[in-house]
Protein backbone atom coordinates (compact mmCIF):
# COMPACT_ATOMS: atom_id res chain seq x y z
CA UNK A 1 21.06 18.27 111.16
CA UNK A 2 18.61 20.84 110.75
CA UNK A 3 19.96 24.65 110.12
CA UNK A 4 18.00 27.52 112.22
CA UNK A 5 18.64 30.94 110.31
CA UNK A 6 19.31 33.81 113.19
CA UNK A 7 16.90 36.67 112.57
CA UNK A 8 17.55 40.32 114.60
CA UNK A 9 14.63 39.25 117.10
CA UNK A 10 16.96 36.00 117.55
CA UNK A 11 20.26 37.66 118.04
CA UNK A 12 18.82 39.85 120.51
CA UNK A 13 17.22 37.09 122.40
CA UNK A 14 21.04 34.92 122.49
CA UNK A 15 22.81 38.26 123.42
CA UNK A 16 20.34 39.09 126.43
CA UNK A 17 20.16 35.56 127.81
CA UNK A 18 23.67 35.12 127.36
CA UNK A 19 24.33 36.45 130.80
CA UNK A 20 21.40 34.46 132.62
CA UNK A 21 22.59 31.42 134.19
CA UNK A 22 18.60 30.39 134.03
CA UNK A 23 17.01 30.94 130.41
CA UNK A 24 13.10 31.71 129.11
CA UNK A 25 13.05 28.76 126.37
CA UNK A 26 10.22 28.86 123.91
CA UNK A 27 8.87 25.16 123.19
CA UNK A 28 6.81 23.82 120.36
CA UNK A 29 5.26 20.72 120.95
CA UNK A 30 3.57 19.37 117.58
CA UNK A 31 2.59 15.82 116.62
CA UNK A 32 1.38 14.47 113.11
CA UNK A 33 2.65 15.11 109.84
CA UNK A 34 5.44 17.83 109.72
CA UNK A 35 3.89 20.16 106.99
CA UNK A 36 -0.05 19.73 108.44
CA UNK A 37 0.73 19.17 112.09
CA UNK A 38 -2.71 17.30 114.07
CA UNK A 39 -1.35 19.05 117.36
CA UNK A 40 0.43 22.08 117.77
CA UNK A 41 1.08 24.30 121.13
CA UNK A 42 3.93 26.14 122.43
CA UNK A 43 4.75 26.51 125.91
CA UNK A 44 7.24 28.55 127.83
CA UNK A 45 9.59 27.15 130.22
CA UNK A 46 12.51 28.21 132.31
CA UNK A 47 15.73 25.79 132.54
CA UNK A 48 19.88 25.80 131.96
CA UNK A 49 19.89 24.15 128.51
CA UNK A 50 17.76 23.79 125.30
CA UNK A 51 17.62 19.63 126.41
CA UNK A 52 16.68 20.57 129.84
CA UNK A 53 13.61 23.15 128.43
CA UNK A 54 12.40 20.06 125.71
CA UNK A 55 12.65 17.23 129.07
CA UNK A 56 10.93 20.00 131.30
CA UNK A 57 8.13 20.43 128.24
CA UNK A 58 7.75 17.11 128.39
CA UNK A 59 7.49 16.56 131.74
CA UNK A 60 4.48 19.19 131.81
CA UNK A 61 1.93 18.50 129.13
CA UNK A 62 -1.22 18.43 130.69
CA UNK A 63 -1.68 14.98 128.46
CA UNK A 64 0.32 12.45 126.42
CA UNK A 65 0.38 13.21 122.86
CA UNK A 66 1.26 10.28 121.00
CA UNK A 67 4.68 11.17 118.59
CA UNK A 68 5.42 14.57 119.75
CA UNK A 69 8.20 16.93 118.53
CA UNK A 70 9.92 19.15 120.77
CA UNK A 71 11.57 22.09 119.52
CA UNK A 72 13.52 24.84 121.80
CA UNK A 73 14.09 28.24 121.02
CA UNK A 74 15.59 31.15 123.40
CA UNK A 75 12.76 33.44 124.06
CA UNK A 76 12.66 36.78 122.13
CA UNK A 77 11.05 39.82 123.39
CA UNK A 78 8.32 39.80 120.95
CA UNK A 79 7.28 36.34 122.24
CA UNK A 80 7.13 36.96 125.59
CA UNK A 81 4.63 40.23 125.22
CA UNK A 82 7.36 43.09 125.89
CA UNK A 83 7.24 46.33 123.56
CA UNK A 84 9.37 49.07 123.11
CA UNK A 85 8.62 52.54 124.87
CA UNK A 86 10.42 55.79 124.42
């Protein structure tokens, strides 16, 4: 089991999508060793459930990597390009 620490940008992110029915996930795809990955991206999908955003990743790579890892994330702000004004 693998423990994800919540940081502010991550609490913000579960309490805005908390009232969404349909959630911004944040995917990275990687393949090759864990601590010097070969291939590393990260895509942005839209789906229910973290299982649903790693199967719709999947579903969209352009092409197959060979031993990819899927990881989902809720979106934060900061990801997804918004700033803060007034």
């Amino acid at each position: 089991m693998q423990i994800r620490f919540l940081f502010p940008d991550d609490e913000e992110a579960a309490a805005y999508w908390a009232a969404r029915e349909f959630k911004k996930w944040s995917v990275s795809v990687s393949a090759g060793p864990v601590k010097k990955p070969t291939f590393s991206t990260v895509m942005f999908v839209r789906a229910r459930t973290k299982e649903r955003a790693e199967a719709c990743a999947r579903q969209n790579m352009v092409r197959r990597i060979p031993g990819a890892r899927f990881s989902a994330h809720l979106a934060t702000a900061r990801e997804l390009g918004c700033v803060k004004t007034a």
